[in-house]
Protein backbone atom coordinates (compact mmCIF):
# COMPACT_ATOMS: atom_id res chain seq x y z
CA UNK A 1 -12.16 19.65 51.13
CA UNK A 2 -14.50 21.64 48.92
CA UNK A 3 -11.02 22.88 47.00
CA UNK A 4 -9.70 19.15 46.69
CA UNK A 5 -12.91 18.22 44.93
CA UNK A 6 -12.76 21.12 42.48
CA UNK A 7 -8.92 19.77 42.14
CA UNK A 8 -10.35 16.69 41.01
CA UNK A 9 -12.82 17.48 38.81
CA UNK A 10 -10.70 20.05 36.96
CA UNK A 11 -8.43 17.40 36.46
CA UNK A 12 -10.48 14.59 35.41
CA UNK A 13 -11.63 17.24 32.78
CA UNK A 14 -8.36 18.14 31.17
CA UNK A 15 -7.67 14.62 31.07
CA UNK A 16 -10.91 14.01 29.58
CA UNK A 17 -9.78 16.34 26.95
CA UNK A 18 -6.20 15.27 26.51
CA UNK A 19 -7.45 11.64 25.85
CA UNK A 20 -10.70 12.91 23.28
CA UNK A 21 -8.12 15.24 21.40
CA UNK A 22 -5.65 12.14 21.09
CA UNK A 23 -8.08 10.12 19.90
CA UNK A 24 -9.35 12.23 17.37
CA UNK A 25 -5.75 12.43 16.15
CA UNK A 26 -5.53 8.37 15.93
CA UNK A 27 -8.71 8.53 14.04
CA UNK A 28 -7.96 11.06 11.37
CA UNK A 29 -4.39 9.45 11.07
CA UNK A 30 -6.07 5.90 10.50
CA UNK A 31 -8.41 7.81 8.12
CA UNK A 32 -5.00 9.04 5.79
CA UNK A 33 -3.54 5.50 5.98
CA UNK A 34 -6.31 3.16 4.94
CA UNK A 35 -8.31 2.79 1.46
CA UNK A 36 -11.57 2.24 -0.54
CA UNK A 37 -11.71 -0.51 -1.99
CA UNK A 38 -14.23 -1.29 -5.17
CA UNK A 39 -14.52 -4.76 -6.89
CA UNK A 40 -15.42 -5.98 -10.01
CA UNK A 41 -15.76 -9.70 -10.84
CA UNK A 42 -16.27 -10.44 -14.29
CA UNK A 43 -15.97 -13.26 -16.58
CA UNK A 44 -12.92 -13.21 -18.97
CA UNK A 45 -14.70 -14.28 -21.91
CA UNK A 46 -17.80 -12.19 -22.39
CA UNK A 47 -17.76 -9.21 -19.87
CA UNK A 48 -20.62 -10.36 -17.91
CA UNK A 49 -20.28 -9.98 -13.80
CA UNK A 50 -19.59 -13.14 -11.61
CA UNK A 51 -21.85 -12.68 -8.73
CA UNK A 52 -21.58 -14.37 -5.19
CA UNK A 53 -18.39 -14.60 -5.72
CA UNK A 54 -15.98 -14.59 -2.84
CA UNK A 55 -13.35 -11.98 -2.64
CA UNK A 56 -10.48 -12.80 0.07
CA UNK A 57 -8.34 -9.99 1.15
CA UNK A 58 -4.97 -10.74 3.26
CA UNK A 59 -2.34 -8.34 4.13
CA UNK A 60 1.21 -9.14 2.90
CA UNK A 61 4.24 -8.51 5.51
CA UNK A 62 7.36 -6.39 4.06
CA UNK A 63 8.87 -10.47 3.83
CA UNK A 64 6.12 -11.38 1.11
CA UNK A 65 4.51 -13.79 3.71
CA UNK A 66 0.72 -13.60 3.69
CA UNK A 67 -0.44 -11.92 7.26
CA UNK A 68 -2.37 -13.87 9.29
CA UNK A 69 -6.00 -13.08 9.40
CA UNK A 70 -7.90 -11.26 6.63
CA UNK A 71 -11.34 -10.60 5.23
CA UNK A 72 -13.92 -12.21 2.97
CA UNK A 73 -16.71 -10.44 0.89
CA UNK A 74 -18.84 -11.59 -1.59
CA UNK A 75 -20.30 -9.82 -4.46
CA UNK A 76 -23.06 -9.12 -5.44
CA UNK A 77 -25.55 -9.50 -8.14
CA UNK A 78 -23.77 -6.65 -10.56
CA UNK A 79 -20.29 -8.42 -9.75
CA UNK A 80 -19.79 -5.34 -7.16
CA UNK A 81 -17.93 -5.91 -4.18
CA UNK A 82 -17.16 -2.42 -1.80
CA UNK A 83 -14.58 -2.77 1.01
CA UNK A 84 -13.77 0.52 3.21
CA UNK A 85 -10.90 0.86 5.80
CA UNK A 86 -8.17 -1.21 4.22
CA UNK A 87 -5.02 -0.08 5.65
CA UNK A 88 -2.16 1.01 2.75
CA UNK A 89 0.44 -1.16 2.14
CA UNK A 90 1.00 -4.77 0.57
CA UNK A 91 -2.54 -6.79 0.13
CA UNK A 92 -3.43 -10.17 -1.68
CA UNK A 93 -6.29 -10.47 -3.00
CA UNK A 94 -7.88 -14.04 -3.91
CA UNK A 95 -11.21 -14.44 -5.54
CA UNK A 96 -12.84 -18.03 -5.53
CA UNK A 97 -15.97 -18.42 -7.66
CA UNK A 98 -18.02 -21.52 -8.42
CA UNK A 99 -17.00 -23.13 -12.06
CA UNK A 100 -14.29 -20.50 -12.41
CA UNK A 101 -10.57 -20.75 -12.07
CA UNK A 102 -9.48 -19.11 -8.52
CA UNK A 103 -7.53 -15.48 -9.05
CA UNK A 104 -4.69 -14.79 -7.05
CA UNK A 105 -2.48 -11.56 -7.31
CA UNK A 106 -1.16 -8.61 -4.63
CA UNK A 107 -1.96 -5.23 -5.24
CA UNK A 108 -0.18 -1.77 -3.35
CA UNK A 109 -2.58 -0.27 -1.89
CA UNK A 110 -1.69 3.41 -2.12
CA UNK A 111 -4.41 5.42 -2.86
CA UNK A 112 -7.65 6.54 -0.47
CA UNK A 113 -10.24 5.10 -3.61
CA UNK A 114 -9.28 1.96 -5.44
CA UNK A 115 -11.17 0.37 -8.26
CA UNK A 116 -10.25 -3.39 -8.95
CA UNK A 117 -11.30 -5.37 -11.81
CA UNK A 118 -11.03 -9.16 -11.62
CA UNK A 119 -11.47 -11.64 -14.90
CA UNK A 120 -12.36 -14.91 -13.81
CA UNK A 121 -11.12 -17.71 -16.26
CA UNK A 122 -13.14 -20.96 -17.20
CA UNK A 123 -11.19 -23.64 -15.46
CA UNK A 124 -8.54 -25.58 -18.45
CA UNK A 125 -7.92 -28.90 -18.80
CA UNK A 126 -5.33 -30.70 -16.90
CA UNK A 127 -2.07 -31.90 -18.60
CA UNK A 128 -2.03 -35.89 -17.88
CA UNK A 129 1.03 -37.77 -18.44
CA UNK A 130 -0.69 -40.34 -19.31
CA UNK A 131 -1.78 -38.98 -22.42
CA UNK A 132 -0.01 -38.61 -25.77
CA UNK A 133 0.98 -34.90 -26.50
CA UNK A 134 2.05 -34.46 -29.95
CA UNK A 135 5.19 -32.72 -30.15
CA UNK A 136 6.10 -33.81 -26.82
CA UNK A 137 9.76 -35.88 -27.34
CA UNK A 138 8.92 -38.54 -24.63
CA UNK A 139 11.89 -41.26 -23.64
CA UNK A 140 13.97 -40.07 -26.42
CA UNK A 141 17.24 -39.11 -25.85
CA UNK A 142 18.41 -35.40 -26.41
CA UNK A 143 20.66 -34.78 -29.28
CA UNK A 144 24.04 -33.49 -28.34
CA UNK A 145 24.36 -30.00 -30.47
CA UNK A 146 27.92 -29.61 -32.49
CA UNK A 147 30.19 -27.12 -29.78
């Protein structure tokens, strides 16, 4: 009975240590494949940061489609937003700010440090067509070219 026990326990240990060591293997291999992300928000026109502003990260599928889930941080007085952990591959990044135009673009992430810089526009006007636009050749009809 005694020898049955010490069976046991002998094997509970190496699979104690079979499951730590594979472990430690998925952890340093997640470590290789994922990032460090730094932000920077700053307005387009004059340099200065954009703080509280929200930075949306979504992964991007090998189709183009936009994952489902994803992250939001928000910077913070300097402009600075820090994300750690993001896995390489395809991400889109959205930043939405209050009185600024919303930023939209993917990036590859392929490095273990990243440093992202973000211009945020002042929102433009919106082209009525309602209103005249000079130049604009409205209800006329297009002159045929000579062949």
């Amino acid at each position: 009975m005694r020898r049955g026990l010490l069976r046991m326990s002998g094997m509970r240990r190496a699979i104690s240590a079979a499951v730590l060591v594979v472990l430690t293997a998925m952890a340093a291999l997640a470590q290789d494949e994922s990032a460090s992300l730094k932000f920077l928000v700053i307005r387009d026109y004059n340099g200065k940061p954009v703080r509280n502003a929200s930075v949306v990260m979504h992964p991007v599928e090998k189709n183009g489609k936009q994952s489902r889930g994803g992250l939001q941080i928000k910077t913070d007085p300097d402009g600075k937003a820090n994300f750690d952990g993001v896995p390489y591959g395809k991400l889109r990044v959205q930043v939405l700010a209050q009185g600024f135009q919303t930023f939209g673009d993917d990036y590859d992430v392929n490095k273990p440090e990243m440093e992202i810089t973000i211009r945020m526009k002042r929102p433009s006007g919106q082209y009525s067509i309602y209103e005249e636009h000079p130049g604009d050749k409205k209800d006329q009809p297009q002159e045929k070219k000579p062949q």
